[in-house]
Protein backbone atom coordinates (compact mmCIF):
# COMPACT_ATOMS: atom_id res chain seq x y z
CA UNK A 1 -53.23 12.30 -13.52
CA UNK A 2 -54.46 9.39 -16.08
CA UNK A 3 -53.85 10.41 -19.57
CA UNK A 4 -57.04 10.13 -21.34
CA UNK A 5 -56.76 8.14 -24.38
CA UNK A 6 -60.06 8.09 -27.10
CA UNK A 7 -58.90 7.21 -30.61
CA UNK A 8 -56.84 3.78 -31.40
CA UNK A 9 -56.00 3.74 -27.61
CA UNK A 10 -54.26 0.47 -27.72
CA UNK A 11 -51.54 2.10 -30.08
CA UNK A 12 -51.31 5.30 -28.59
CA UNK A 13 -51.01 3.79 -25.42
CA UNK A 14 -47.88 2.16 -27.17
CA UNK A 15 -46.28 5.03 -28.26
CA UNK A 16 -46.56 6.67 -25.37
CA UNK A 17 -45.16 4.15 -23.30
CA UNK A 18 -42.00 3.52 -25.78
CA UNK A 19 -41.59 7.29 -26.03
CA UNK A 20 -41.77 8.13 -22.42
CA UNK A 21 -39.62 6.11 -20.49
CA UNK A 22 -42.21 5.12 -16.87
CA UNK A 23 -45.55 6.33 -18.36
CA UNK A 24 -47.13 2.79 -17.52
CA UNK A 25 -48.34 4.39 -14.40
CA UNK A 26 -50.33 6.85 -16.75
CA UNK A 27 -51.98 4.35 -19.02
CA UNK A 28 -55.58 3.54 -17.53
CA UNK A 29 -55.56 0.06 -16.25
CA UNK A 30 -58.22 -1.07 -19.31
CA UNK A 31 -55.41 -0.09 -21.48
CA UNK A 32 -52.60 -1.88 -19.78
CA UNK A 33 -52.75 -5.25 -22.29
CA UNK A 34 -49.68 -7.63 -22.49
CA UNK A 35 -48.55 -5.86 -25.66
CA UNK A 36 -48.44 -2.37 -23.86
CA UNK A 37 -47.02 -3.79 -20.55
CA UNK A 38 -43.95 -5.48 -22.91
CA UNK A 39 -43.18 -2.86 -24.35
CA UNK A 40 -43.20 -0.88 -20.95
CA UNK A 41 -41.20 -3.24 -19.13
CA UNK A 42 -38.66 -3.05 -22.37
CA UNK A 43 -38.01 0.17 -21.81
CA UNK A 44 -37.99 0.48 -17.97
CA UNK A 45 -37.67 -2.50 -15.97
CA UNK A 46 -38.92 -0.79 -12.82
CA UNK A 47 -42.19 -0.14 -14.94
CA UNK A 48 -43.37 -3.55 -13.83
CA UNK A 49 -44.88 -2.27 -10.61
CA UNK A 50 -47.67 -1.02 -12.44
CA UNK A 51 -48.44 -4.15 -14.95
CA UNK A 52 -51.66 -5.39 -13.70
CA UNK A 53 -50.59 -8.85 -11.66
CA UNK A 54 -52.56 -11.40 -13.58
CA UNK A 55 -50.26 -10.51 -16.67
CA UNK A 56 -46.82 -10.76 -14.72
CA UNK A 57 -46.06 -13.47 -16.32
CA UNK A 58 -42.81 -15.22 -16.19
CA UNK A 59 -41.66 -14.08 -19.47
CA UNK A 60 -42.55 -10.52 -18.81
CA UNK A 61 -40.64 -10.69 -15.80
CA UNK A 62 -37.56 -11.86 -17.00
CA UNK A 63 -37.50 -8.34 -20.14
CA UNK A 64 -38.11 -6.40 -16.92
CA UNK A 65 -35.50 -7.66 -14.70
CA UNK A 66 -32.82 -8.35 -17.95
CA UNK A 67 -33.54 -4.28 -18.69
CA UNK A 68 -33.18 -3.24 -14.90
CA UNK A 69 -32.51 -5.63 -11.82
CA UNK A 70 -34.23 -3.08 -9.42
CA UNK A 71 -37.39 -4.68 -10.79
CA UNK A 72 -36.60 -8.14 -8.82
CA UNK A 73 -39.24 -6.74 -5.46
CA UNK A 74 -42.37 -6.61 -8.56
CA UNK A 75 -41.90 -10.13 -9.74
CA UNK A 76 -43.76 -12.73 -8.05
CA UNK A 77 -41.93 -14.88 -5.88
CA UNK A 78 -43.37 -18.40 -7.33
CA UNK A 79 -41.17 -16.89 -10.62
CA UNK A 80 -37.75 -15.84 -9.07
CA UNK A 81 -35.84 -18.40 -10.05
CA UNK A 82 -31.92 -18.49 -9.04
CA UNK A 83 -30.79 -17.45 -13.03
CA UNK A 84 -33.24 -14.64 -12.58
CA UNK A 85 -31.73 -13.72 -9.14
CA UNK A 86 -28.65 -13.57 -10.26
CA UNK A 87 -29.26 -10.86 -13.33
CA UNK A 88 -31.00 -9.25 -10.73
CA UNK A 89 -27.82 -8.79 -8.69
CA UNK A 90 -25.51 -8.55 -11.33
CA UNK A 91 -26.82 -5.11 -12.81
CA UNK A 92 -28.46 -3.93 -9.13
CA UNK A 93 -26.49 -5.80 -5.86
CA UNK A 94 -29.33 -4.35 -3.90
CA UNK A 95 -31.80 -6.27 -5.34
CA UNK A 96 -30.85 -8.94 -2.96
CA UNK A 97 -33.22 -7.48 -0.29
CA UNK A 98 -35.74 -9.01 -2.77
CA UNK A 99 -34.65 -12.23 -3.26
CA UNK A 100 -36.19 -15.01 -0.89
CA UNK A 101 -33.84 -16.17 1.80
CA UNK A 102 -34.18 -19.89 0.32
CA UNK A 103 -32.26 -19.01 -2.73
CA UNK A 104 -29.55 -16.49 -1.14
CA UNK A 105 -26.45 -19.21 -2.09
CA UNK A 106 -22.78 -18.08 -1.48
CA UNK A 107 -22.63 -17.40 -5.27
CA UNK A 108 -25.50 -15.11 -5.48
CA UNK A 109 -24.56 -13.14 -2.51
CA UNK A 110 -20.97 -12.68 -3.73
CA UNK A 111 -21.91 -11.05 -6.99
CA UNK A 112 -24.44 -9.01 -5.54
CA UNK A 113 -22.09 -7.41 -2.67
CA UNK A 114 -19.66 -7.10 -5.59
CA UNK A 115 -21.74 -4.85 -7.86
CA UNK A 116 -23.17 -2.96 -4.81
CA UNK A 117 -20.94 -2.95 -1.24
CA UNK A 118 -24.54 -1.98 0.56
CA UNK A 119 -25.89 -5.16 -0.87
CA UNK A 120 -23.96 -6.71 2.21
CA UNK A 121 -26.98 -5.54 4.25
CA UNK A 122 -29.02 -8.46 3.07
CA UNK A 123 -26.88 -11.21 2.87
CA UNK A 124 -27.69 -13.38 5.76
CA UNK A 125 -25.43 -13.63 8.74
CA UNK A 126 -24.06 -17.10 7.79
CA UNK A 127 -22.81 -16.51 4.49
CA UNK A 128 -20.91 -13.20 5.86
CA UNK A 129 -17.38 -14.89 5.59
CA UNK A 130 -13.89 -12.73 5.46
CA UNK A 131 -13.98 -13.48 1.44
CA UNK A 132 -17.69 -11.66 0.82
CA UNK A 133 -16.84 -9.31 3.05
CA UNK A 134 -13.49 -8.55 1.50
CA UNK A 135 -15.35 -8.16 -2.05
CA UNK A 136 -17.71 -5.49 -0.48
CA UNK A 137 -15.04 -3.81 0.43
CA UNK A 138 -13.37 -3.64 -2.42
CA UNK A 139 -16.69 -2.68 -4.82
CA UNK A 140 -16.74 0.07 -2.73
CA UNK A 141 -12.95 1.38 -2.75
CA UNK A 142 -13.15 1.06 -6.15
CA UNK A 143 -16.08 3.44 -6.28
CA UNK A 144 -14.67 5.86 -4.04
CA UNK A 145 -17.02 5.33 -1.53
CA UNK A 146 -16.28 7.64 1.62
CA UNK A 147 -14.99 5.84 4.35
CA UNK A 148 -17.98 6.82 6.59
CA UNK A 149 -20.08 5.02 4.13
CA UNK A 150 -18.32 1.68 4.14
CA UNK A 151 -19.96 -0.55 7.05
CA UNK A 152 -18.15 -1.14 9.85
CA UNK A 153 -17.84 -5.17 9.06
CA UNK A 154 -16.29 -4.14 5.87
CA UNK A 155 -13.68 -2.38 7.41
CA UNK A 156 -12.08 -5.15 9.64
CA UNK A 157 -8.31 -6.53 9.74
CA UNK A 158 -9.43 -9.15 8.03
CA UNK A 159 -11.89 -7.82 5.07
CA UNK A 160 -8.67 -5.79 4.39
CA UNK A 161 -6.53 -8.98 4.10
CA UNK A 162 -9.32 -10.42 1.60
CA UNK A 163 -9.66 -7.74 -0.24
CA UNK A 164 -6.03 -7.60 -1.01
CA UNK A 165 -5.96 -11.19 -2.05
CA UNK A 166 -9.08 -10.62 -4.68
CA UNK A 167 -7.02 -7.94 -6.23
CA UNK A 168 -7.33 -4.67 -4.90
CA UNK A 169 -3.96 -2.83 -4.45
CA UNK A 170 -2.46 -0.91 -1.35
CA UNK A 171 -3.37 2.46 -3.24
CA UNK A 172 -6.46 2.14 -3.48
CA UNK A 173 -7.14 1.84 -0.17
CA UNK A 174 -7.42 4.58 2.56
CA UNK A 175 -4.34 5.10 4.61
CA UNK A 176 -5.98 4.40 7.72
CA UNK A 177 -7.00 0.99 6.47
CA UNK A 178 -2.86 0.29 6.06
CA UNK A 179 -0.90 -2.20 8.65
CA UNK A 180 2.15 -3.68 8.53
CA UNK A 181 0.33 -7.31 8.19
CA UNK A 182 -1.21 -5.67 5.03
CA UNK A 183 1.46 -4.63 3.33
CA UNK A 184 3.46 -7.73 4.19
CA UNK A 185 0.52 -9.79 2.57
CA UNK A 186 0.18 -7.15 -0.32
CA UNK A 187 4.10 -7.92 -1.34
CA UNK A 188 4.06 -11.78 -0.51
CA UNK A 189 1.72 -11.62 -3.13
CA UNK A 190 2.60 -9.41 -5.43
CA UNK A 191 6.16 -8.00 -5.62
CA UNK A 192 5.43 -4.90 -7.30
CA UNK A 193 3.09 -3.54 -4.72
CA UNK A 194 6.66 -2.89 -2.94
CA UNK A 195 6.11 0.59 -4.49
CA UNK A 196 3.21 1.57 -2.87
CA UNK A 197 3.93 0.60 1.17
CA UNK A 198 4.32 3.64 3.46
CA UNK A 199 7.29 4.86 4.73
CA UNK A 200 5.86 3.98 8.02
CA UNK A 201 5.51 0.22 7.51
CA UNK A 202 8.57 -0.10 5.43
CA UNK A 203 10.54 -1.70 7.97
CA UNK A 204 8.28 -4.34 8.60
CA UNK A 205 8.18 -5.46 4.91
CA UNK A 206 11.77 -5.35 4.96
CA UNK A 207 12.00 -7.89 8.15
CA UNK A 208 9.89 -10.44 5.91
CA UNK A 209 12.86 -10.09 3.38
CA UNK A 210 12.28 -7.96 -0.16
CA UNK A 211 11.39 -9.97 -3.60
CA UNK A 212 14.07 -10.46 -5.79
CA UNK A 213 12.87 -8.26 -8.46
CA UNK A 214 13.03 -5.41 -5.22
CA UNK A 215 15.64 -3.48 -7.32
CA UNK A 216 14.42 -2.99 -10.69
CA UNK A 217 10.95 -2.34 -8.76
CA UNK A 218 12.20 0.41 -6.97
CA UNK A 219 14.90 2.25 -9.28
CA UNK A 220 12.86 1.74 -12.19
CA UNK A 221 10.97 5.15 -12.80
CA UNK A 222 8.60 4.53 -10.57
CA UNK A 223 6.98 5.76 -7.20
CA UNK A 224 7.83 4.19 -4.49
CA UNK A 225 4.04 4.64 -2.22
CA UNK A 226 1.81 6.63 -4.00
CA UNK A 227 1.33 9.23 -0.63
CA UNK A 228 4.08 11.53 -0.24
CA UNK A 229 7.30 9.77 -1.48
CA UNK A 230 9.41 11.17 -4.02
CA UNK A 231 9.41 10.18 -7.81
CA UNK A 232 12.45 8.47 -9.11
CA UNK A 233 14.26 8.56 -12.41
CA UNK A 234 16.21 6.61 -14.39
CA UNK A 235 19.44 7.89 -12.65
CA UNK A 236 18.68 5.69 -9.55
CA UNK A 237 17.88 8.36 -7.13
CA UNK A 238 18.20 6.22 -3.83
CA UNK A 239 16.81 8.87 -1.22
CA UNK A 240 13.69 8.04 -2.31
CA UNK A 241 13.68 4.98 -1.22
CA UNK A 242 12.63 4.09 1.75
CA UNK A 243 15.48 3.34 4.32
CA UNK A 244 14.58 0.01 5.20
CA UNK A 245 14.27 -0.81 1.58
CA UNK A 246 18.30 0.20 0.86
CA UNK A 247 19.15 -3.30 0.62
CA UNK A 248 23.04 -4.07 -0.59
CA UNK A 249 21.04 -5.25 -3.47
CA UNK A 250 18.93 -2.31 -4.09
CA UNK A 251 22.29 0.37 -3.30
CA UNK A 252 24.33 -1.76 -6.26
CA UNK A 253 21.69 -1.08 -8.71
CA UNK A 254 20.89 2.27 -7.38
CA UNK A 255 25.02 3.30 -7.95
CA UNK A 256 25.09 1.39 -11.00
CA UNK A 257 22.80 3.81 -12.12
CA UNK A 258 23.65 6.58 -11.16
CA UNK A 259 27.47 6.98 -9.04
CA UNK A 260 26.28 9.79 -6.76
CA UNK A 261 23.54 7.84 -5.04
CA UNK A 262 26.23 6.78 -3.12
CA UNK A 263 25.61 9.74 -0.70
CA UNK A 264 21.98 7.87 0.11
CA UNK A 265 23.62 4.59 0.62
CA UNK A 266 23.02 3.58 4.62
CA UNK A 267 26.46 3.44 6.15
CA UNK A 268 25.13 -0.01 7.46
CA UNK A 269 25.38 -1.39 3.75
CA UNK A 270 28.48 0.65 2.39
CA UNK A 271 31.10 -1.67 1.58
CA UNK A 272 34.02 -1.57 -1.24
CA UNK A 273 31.99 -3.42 -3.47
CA UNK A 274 29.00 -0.67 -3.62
CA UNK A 275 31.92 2.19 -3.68
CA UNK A 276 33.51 0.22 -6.90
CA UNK A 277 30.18 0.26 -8.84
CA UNK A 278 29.76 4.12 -7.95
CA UNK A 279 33.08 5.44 -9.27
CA UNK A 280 32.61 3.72 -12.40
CA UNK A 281 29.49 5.09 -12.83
CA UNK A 282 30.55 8.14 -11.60
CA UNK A 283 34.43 9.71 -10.46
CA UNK A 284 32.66 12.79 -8.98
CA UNK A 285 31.66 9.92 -6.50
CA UNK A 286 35.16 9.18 -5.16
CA UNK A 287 34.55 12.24 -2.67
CA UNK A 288 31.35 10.31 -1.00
CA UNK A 289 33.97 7.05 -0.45
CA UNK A 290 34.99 6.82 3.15
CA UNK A 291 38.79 7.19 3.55
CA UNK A 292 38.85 3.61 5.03
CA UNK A 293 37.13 2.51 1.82
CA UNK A 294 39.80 4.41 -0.51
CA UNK A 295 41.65 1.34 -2.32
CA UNK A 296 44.27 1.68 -4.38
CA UNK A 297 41.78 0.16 -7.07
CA UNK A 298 38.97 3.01 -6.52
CA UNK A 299 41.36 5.84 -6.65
CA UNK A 300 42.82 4.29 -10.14
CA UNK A 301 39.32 3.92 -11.22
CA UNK A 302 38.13 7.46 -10.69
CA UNK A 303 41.20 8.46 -12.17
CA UNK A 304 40.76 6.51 -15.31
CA UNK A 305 37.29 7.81 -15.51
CA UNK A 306 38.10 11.20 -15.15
CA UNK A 307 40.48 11.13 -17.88
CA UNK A 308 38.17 9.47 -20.49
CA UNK A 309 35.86 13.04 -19.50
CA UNK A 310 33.26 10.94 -17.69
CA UNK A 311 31.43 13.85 -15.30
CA UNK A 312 29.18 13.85 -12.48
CA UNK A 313 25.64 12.95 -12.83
CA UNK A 314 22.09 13.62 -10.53
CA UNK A 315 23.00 14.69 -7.56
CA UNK A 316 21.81 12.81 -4.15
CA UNK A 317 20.86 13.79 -1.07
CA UNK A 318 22.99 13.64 2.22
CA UNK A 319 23.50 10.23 3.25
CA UNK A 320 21.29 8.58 5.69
């Protein structure tokens, strides 16, 4: 219903449409002047719809798309420019549908299925590479976006690997989106994401060879894989570590830490040198050394240490 205006209409046509956010629609059209459709447009973008088309000019499109990009389908084509296309896309990535296909670049399409994974939709077929897909992807992790609302296409081996080299980490993605190639990728690329691969795939990682930083990364306070691994403290507790991960290196700092992670030591990597560090740390450790492993040096150790009243520490689990 048309809101009848009688006295000073232009202005109180004005008001009403700086006051009520949308009431263009309710200003008779003799009332809609350039003045009245500015101000409109200023305060909703998608109010543009209802400014009369012989005063859509190019000016008045550009306040309506700069305050809202989902007013990109109202503007005349002959006026979409690509700057205007792109802050269309960059506050609304499903404005695309409205751009014309002669000015969908690789750029535009990017930042549009970057602001809006759905945006994907409308980006034509050629320009669909592994890299744009990988960016929907990730706008849409990032968002939480249910997995039964991420497209199909967005889902592949590779969008996955994309999306892990623009950025997005192992834990934010769904565990059913996790492979072994992923997580090898993940830690080629960044060492720290170490923390966050799945017991599962550990192994895998492992066979690639661990980053040199591996130890600090995983004894450091951290958690190593966000789902369902243990936290660790600054005592070094090695049983939360995944097996694969127990490197010699990662052990030595583990013990250094804390002597009675030698009980999560692999018996694989025990060696004298790993039992040495532990009984320093730790004489209550001397009972995890195998009897082959007893030195003369290790016993004299412990019993140094016990005698300066150094006593045991966190306890570990049993050993793997």
């Amino acid at each position: 219903m048309l809101i009848a205006i009688e006295k000073n209409a232009e202005q109180e046509a004005l008001d009403l449409v700086r006051s009520r956010s949308g009431a263009l629609g309710l200003v008779p059209k003799a009332l809609r002047t350039p003045e009245v459709c500015l101000a409109a447009v200023r305060s909703r973008g998608t109010a543009l719809q209802h400014v009369p088309e012989a005063l859509r000019t190019p000016e008045l499109c550009a306040e309506a798309v700069r305050q809202s990009g989902k007013a990109l389908p109202w503007v005349p084509d002959v006026m979409k420019t690509p700057e205007l296309c792109m802050e269309a896309v960059r506050g609304c990535g499903l404005a695309l549908r409205a751009v014309p296909d002669a000015l969908k670049t690789p750029e535009l399409c990017m930042e549009a299925v970057r602001q809006n994974h759905r945006a994907v939709a409308f980006v034509p077929e050629a320009l669909r590479t592994p890299a744009l897909l990988g960016a929907g992807l990730a706008a849409a992790l990032r968002r939480f976006v249910p997995m039964d609302r991420i497209p199909g296409e967005l889902r592949r081996p590779e969008s996955c690997t994309e999306a892990v080299r623009q950025g997005l980490r192992l834990r934010e993605f769904p565990e059913r989106l996790l492979t072994p190639e992923l997580c090898i990728e993940a830690v080629r690329l960044r060492p720290a994401e170490i923390r966050s691969v799945p017991p599962q795939f550990a192994a895998a990682v492992a066979a690639q060879g661990l980053p040199s930083e591996a130890p600090s990364l995983l004894l450091d306070g951290v958690l190593v894989g966000a789902r369902a691994m243990a936290a660790l403290d600054r005592g070094g507790m090695l049983s939360a570590v995944p097996v694969p991960f127990r490197t010699p290196e990662v052990c030595l700092e583990a013990v250094r830490q804390c002597g009675m992670a030698l009980a999560a030591v692999p018996e694989a990597v025990l060696n004298p040198e790993i039992c040495l560090v532990a009984v320093r740390a730790d004489p209550a450790a001397l009972e995890l050394v195998p009897d082959a492993m007893k030195t003369p040096e290790i016993c004299a150790v412990a019993g140094a240490r016990r005698r300066e009243g150094c006593g045991p520490r966190t306890q570990e689990g049993g050993k793997s």
